[in-house]
PDB file of N, CA and C in Angstrom:
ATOM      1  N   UNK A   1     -76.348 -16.924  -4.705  1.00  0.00           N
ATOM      2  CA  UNK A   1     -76.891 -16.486  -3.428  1.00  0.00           C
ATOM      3  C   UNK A   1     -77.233 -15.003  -3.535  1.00  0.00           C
ATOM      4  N   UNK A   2     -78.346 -14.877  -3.133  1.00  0.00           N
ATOM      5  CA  UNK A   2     -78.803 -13.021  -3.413  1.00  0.00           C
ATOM      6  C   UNK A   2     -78.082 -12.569  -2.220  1.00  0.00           C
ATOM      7  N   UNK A   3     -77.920 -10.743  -2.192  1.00  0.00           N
ATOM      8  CA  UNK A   3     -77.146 -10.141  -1.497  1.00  0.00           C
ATOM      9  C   UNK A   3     -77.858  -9.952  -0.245  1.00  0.00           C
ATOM     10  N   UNK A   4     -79.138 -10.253   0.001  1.00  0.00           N
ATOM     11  CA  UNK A   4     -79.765  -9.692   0.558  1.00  0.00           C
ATOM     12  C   UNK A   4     -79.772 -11.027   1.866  1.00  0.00           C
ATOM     13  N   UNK A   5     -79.283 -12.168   1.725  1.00  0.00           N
ATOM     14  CA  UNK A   5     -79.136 -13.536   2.404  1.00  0.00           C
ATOM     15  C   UNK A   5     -77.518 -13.225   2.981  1.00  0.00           C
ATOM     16  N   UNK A   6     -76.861 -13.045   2.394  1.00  0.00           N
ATOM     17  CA  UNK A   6     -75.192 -12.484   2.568  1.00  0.00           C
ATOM     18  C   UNK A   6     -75.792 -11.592   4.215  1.00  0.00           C
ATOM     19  N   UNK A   7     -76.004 -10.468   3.487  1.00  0.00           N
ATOM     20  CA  UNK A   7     -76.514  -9.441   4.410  1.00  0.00           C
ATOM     21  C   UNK A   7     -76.637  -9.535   5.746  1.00  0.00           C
ATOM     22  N   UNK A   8     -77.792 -10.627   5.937  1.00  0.00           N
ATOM     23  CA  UNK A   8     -78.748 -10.512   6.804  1.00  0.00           C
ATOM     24  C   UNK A   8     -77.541 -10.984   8.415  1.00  0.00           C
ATOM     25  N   UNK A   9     -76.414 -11.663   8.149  1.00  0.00           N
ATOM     26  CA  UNK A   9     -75.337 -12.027   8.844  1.00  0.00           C
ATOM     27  C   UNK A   9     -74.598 -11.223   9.191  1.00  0.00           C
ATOM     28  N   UNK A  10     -74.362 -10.079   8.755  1.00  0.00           N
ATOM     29  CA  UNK A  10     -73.154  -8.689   8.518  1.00  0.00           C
ATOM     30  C   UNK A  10     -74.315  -7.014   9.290  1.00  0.00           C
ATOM     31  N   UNK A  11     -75.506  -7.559   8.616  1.00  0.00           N
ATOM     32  CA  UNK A  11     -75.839  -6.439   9.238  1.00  0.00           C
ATOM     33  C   UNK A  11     -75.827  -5.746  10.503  1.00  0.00           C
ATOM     34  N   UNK A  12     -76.025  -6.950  11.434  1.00  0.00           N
ATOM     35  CA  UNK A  12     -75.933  -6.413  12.785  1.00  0.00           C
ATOM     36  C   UNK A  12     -74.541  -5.681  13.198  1.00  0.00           C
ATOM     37  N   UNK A  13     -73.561  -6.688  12.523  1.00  0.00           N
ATOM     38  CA  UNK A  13     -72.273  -5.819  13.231  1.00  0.00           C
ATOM     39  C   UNK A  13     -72.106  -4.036  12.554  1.00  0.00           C
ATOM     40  N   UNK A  14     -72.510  -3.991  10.825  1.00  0.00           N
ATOM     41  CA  UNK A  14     -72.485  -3.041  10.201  1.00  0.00           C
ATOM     42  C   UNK A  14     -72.918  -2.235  11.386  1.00  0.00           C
ATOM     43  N   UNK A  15     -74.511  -2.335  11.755  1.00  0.00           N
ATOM     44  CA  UNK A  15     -75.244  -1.082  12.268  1.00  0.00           C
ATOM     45  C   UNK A  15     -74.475  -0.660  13.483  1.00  0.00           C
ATOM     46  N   UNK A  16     -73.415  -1.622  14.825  1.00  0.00           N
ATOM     47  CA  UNK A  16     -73.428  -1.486  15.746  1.00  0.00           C
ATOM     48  C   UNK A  16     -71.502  -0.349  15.419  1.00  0.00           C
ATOM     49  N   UNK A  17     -71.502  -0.707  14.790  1.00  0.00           N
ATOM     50  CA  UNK A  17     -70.003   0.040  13.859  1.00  0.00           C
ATOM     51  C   UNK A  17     -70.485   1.540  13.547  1.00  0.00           C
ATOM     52  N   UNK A  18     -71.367   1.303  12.586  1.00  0.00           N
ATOM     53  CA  UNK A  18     -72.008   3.041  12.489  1.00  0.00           C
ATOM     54  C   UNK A  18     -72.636   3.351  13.446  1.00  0.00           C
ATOM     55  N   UNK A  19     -73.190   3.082  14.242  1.00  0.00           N
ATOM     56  CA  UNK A  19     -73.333   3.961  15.845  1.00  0.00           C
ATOM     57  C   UNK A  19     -72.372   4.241  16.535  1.00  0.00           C
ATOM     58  N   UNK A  20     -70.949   3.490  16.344  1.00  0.00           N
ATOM     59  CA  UNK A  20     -69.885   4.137  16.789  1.00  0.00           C
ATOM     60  C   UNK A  20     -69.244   4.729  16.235  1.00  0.00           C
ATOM     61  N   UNK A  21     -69.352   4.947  14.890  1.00  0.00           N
ATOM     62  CA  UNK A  21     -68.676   5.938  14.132  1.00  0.00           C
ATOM     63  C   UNK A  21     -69.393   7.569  14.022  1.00  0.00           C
ATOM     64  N   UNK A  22     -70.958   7.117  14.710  1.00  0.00           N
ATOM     65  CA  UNK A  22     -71.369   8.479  14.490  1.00  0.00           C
ATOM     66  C   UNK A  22     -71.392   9.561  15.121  1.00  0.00           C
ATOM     67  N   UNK A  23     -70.379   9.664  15.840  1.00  0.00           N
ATOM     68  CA  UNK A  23     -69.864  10.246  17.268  1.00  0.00           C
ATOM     69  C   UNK A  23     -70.170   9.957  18.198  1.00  0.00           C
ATOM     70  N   UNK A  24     -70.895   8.510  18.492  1.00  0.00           N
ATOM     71  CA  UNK A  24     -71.044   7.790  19.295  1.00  0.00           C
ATOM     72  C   UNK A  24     -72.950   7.400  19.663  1.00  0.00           C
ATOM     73  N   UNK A  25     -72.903   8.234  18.623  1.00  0.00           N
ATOM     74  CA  UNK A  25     -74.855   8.478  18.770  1.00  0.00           C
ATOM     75  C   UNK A  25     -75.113   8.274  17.214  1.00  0.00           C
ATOM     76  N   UNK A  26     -76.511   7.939  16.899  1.00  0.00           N
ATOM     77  CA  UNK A  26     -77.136   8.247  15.619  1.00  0.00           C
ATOM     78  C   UNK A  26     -78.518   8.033  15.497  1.00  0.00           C
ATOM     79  N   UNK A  27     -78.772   8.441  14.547  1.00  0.00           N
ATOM     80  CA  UNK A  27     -80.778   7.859  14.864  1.00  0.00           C
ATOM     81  C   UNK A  27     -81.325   6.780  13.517  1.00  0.00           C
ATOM     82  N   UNK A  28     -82.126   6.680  13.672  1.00  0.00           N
ATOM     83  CA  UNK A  28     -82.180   5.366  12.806  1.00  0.00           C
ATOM     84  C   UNK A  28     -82.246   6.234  10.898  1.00  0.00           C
ATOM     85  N   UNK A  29     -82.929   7.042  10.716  1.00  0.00           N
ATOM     86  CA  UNK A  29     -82.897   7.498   9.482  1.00  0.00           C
ATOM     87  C   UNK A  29     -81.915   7.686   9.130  1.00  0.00           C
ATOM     88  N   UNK A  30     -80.233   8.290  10.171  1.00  0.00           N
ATOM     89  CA  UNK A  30     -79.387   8.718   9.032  1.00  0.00           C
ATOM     90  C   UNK A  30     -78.566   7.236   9.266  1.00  0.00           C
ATOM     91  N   UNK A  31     -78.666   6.830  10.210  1.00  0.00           N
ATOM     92  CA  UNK A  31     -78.188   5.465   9.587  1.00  0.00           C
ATOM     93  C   UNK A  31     -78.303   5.004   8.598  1.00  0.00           C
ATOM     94  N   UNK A  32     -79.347   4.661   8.197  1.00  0.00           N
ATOM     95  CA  UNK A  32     -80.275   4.177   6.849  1.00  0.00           C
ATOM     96  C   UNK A  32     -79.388   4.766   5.672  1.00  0.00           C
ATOM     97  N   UNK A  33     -79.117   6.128   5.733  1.00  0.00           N
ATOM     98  CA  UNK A  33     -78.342   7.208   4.601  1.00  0.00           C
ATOM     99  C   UNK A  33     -77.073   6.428   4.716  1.00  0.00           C
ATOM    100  N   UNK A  34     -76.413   6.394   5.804  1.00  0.00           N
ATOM    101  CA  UNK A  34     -75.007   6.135   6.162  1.00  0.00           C
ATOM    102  C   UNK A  34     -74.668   4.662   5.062  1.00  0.00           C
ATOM    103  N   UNK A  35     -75.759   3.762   5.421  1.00  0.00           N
ATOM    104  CA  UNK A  35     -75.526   2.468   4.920  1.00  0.00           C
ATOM    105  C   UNK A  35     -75.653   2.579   3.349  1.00  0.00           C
ATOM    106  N   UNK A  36     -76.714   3.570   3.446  1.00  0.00           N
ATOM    107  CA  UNK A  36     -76.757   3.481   1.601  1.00  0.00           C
ATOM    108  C   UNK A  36     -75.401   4.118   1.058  1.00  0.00           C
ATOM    109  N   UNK A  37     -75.027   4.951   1.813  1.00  0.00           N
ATOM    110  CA  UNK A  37     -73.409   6.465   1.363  1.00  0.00           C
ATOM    111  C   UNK A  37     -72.490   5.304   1.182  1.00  0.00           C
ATOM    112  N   UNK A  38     -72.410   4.321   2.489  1.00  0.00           N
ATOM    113  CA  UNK A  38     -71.298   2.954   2.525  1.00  0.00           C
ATOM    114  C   UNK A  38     -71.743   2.295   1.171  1.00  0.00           C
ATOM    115  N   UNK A  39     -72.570   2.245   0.208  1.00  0.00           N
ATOM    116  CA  UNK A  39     -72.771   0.924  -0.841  1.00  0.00           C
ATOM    117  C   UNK A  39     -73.933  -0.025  -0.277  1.00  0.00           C
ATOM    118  N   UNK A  40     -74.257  -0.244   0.448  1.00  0.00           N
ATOM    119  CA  UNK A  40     -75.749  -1.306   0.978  1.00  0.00           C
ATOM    120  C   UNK A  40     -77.297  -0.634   0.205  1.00  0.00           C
ATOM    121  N   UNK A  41     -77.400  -0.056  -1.129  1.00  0.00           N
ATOM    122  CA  UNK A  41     -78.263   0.342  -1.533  1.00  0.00           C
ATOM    123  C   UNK A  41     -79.593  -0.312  -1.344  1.00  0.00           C
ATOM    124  N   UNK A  42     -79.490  -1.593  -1.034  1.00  0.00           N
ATOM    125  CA  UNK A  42     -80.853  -2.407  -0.901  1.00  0.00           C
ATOM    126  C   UNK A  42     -81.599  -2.305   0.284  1.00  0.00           C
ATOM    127  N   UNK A  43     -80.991  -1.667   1.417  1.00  0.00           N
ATOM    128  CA  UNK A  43     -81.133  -1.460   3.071  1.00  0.00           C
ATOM    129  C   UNK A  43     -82.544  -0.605   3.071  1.00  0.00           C
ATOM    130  N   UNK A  44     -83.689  -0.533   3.539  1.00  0.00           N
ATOM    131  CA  UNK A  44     -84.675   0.525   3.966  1.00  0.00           C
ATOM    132  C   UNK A  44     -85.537   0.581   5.225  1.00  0.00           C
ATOM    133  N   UNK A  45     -85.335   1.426   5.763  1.00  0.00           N
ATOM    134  CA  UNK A  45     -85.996   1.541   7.334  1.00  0.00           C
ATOM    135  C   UNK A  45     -86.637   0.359   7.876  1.00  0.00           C
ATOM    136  N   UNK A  46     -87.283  -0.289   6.391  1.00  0.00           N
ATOM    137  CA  UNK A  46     -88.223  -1.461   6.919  1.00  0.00           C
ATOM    138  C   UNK A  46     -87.265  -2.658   7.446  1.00  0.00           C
ATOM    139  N   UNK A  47     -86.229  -2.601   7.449  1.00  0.00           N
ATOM    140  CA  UNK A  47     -84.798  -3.706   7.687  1.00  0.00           C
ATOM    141  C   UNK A  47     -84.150  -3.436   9.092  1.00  0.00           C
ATOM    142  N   UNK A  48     -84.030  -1.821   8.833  1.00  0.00           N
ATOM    143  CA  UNK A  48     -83.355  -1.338  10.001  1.00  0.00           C
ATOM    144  C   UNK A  48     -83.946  -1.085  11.481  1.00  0.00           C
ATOM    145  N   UNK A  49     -85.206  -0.753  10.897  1.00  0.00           N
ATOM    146  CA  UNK A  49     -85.591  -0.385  13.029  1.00  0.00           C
ATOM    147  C   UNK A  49     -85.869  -1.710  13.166  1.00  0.00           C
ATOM    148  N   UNK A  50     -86.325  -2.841  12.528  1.00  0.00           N
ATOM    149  CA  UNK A  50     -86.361  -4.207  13.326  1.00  0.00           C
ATOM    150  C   UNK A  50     -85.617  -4.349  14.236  1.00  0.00           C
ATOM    151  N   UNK A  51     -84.285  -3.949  13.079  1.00  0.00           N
ATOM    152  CA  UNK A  51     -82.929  -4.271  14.217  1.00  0.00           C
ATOM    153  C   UNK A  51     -82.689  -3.745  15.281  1.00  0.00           C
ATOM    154  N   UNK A  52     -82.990  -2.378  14.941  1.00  0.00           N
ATOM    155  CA  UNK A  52     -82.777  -1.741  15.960  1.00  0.00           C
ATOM    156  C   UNK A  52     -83.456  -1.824  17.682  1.00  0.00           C
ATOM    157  N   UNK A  53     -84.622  -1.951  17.037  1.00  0.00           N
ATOM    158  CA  UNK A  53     -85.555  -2.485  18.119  1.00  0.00           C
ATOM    159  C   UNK A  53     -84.833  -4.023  18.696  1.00  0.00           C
ATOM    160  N   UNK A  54     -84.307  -4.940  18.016  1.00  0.00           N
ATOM    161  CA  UNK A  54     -83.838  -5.777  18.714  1.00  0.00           C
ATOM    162  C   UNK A  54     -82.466  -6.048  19.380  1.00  0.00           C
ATOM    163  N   UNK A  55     -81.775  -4.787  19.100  1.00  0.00           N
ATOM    164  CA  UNK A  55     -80.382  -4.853  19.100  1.00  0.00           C
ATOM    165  C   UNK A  55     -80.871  -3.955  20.811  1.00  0.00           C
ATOM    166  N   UNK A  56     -81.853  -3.151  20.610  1.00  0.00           N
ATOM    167  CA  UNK A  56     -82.392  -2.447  21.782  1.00  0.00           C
ATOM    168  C   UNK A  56     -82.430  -3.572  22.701  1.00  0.00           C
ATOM    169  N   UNK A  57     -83.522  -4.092  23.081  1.00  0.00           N
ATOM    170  CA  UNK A  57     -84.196  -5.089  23.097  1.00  0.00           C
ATOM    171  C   UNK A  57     -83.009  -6.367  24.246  1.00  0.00           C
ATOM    172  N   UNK A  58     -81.603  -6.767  23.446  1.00  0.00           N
ATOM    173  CA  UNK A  58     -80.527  -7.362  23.803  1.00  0.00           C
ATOM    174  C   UNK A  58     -79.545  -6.616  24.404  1.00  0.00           C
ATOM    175  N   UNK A  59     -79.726  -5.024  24.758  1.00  0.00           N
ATOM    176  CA  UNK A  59     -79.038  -4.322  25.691  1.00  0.00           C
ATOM    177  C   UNK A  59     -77.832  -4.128  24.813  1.00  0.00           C
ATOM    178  N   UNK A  60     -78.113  -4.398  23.499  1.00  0.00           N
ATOM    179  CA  UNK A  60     -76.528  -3.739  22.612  1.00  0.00           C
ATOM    180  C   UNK A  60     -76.227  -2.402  22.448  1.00  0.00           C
ATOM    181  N   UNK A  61     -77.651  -1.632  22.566  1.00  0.00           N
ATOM    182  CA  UNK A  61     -77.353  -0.278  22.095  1.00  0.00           C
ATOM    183  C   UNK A  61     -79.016   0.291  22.781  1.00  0.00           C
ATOM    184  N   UNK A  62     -78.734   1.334  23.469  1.00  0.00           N
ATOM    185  CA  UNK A  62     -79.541   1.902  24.103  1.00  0.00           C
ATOM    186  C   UNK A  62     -80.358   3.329  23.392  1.00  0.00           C
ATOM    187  N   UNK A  63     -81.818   3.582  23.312  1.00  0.00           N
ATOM    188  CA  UNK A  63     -82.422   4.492  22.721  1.00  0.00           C
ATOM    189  C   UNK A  63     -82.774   6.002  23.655  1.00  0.00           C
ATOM    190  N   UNK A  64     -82.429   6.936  23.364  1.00  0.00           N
ATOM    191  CA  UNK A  64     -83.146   7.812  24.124  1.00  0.00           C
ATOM    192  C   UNK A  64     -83.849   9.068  22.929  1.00  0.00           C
ATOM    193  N   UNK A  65     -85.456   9.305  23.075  1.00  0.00           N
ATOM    194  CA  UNK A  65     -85.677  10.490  22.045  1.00  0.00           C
ATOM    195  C   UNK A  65     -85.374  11.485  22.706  1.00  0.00           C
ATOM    196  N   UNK A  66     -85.330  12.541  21.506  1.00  0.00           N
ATOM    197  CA  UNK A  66     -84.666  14.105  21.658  1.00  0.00           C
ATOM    198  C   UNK A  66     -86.215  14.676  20.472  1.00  0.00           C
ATOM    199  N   UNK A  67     -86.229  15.697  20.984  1.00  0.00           N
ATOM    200  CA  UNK A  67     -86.612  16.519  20.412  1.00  0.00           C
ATOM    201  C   UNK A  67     -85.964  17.091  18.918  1.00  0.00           C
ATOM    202  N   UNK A  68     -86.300  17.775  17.445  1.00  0.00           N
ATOM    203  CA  UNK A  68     -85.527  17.812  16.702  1.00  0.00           C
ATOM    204  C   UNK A  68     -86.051  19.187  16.278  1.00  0.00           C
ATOM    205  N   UNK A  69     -84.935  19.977  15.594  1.00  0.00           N
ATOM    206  CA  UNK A  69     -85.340  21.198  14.833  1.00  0.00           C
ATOM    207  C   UNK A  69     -85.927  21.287  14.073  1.00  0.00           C
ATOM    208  N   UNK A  70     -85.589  20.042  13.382  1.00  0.00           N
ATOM    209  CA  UNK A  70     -86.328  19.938  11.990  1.00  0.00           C
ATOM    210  C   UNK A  70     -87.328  18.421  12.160  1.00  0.00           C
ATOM    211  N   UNK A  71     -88.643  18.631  12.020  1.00  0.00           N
ATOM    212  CA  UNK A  71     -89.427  17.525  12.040  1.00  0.00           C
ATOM    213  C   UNK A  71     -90.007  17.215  13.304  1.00  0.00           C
ATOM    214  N   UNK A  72     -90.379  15.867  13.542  1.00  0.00           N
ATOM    215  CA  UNK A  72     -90.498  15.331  14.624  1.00  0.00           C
ATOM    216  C   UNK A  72     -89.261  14.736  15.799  1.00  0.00           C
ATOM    217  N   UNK A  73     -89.618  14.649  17.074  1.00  0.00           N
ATOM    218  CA  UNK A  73     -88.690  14.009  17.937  1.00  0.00           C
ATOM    219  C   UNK A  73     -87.948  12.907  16.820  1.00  0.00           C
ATOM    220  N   UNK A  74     -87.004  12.261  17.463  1.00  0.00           N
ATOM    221  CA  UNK A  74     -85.946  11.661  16.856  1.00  0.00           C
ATOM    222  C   UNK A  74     -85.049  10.951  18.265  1.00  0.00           C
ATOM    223  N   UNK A  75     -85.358   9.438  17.454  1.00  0.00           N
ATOM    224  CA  UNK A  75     -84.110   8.791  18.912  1.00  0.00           C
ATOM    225  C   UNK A  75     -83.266   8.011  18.200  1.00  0.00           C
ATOM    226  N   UNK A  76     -82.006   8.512  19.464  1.00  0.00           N
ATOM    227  CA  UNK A  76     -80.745   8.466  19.036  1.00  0.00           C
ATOM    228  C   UNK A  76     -80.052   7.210  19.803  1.00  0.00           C
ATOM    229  N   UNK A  77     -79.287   6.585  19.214  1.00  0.00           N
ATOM    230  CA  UNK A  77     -78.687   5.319  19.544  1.00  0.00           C
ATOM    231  C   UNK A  77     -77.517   5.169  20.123  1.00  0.00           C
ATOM    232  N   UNK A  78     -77.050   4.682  21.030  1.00  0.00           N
ATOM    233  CA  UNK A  78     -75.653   4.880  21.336  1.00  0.00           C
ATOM    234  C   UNK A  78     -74.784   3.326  21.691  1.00  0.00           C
ATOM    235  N   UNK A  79     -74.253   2.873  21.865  1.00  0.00           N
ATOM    236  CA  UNK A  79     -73.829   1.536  21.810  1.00  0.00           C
ATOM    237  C   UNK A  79     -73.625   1.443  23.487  1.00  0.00           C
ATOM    238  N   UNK A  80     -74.037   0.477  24.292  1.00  0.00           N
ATOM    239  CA  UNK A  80     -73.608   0.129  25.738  1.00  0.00           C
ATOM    240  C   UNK A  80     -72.642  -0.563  25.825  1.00  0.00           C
ATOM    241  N   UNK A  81     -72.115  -0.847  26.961  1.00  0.00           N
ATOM    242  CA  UNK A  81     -70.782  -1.721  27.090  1.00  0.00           C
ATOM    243  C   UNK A  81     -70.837  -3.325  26.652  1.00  0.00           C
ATOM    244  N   UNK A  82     -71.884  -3.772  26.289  1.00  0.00           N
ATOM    245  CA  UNK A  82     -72.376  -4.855  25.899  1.00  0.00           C
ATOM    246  C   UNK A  82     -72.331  -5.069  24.274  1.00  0.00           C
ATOM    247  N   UNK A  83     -72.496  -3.902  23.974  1.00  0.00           N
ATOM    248  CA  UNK A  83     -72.618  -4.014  22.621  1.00  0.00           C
ATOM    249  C   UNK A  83     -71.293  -3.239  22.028  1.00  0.00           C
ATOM    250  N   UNK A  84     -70.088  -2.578  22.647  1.00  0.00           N
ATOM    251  CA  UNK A  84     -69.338  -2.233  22.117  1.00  0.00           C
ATOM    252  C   UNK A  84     -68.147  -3.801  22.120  1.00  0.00           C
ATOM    253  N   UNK A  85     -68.846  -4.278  23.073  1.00  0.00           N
ATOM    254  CA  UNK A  85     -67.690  -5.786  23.332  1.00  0.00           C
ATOM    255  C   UNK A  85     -68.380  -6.793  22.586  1.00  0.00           C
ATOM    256  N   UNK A  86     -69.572  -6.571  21.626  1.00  0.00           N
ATOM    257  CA  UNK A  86     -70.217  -7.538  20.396  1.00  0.00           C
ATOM    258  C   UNK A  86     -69.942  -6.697  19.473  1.00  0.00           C
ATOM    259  N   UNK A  87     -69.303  -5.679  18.748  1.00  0.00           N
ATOM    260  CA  UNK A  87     -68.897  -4.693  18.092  1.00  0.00           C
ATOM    261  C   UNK A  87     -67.318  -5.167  17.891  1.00  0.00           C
ATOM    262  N   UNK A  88     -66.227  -5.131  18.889  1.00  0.00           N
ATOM    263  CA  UNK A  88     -65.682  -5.945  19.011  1.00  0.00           C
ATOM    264  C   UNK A  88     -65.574  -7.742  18.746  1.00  0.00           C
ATOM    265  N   UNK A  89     -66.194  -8.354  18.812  1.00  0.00           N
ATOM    266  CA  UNK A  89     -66.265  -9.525  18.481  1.00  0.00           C
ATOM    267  C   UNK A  89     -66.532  -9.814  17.098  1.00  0.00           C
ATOM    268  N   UNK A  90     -67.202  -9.103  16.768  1.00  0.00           N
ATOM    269  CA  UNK A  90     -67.992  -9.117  14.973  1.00  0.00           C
ATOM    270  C   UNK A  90     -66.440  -8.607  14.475  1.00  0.00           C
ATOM    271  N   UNK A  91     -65.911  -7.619  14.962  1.00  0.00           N
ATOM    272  CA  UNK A  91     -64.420  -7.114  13.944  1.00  0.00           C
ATOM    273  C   UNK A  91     -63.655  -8.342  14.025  1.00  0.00           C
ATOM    274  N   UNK A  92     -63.393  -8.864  14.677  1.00  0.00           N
ATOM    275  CA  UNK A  92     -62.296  -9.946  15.191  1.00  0.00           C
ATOM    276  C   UNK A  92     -62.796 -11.310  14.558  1.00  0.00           C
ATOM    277  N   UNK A  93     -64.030 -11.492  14.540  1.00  0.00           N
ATOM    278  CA  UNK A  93     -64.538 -12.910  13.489  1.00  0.00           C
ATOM    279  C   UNK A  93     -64.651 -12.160  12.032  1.00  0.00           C
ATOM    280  N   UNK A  94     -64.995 -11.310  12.013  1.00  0.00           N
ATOM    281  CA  UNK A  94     -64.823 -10.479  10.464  1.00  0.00           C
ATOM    282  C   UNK A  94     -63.432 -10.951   9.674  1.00  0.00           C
ATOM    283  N   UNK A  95     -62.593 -10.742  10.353  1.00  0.00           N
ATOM    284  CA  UNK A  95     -61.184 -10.222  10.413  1.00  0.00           C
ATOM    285  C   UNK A  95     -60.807 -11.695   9.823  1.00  0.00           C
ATOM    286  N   UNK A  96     -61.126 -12.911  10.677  1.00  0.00           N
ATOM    287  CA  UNK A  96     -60.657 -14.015  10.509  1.00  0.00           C
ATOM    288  C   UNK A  96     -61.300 -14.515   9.038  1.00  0.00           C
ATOM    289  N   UNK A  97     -62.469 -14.666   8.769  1.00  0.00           N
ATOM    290  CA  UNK A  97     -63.546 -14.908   7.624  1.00  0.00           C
ATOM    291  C   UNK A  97     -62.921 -14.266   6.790  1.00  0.00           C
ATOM    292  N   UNK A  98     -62.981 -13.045   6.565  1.00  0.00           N
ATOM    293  CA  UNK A  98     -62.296 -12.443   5.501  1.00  0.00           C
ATOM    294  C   UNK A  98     -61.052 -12.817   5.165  1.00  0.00           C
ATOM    295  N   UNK A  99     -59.998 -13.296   5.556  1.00  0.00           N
ATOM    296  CA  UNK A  99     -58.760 -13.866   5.592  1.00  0.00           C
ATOM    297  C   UNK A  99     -59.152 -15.516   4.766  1.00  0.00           C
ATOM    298  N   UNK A 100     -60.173 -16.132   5.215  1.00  0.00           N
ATOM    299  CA  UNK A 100     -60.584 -17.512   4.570  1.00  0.00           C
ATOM    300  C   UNK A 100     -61.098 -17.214   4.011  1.00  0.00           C
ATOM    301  N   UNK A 101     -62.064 -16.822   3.552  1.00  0.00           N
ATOM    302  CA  UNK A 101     -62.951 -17.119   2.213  1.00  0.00           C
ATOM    303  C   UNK A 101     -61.824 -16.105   1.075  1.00  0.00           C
ATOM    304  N   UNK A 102     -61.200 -15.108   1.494  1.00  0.00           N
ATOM    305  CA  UNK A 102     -60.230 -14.817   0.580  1.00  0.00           C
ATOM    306  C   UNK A 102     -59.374 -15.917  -0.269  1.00  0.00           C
ATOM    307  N   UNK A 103     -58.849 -16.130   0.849  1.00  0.00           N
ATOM    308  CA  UNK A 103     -57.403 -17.346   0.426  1.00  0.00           C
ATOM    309  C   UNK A 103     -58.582 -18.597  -0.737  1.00  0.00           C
ATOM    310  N   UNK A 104     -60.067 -18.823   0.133  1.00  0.00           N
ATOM    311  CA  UNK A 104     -60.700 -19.578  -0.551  1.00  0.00           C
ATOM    312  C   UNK A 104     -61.150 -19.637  -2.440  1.00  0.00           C
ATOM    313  N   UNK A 105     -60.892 -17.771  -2.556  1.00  0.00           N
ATOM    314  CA  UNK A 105     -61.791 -17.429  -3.548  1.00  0.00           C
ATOM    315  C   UNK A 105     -60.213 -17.009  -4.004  1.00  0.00           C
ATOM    316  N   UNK A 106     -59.204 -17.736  -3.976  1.00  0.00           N
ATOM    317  CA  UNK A 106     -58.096 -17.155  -4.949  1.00  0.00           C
ATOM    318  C   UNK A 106     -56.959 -15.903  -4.430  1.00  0.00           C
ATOM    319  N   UNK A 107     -57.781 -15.090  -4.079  1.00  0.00           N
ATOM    320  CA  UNK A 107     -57.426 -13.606  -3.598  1.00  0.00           C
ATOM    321  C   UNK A 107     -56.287 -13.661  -2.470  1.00  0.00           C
ATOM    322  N   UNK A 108     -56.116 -12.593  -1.961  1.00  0.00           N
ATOM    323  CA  UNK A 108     -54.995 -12.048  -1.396  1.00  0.00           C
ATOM    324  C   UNK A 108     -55.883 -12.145   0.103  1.00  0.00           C
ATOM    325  N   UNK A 109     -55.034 -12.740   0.810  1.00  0.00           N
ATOM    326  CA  UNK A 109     -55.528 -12.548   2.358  1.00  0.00           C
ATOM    327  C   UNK A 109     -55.697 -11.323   2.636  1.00  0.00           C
ATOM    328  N   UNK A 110     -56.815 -10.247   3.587  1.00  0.00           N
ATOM    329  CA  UNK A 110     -56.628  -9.063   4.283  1.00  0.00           C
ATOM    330  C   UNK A 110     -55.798  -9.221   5.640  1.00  0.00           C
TER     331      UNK A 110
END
């Protein structure tokens, strides 16, 4: 199975995790960095604002642009109460999956 099929299941919760890790805001480019810094080297903008736009879109995470020092405006993401309680849900089915396919693949439960 390529990584990129794995992925496509994990990503949403990934992105809605690093918008809360990024002091509660982030914009889509350093996300993009963030995911590659985490190990997701295969990830490129062309993957991510889809999402973003649809994660928008489902009221998970709300956009507002800012103006930037460097470059052009830039919008920043922040997670709504909707999407911090699907942020939540993704950890908690994470949590369980990882525990089975562990035990499945030999390994040590997390």
């Amino acid at each position: 199975m390529k990584e990129t099929q794995m992925l496509k299941g994990l990503l949403e919760g990934c992105v809605l995790a690093l918008i809360q890790q990024g002091a509660g805001e982030i914009y889509g480019y350093e996300l993009v960095q963030r995911l590659k810094a985490s190990g997701f080297t295969t990830i490129v903008g062309g993957t991510i604002y889809p999402l973003l736009q649809k994660l928008e879109k489902n009221q998970l995470i709300k956009g507002e642009m800012r103006k930037s020092a460097e470059g052009p405006d830039r919008k920043y993401f922040t997670l709504t109460t909707l999407g911090e309680q699907s942020l939540a849900d993704f950890q908690r089915q994470w949590r369980e999956m990882e525990g089975k396919v562990n035990r499945l693949l030999g390994g040590n439960e997390a």
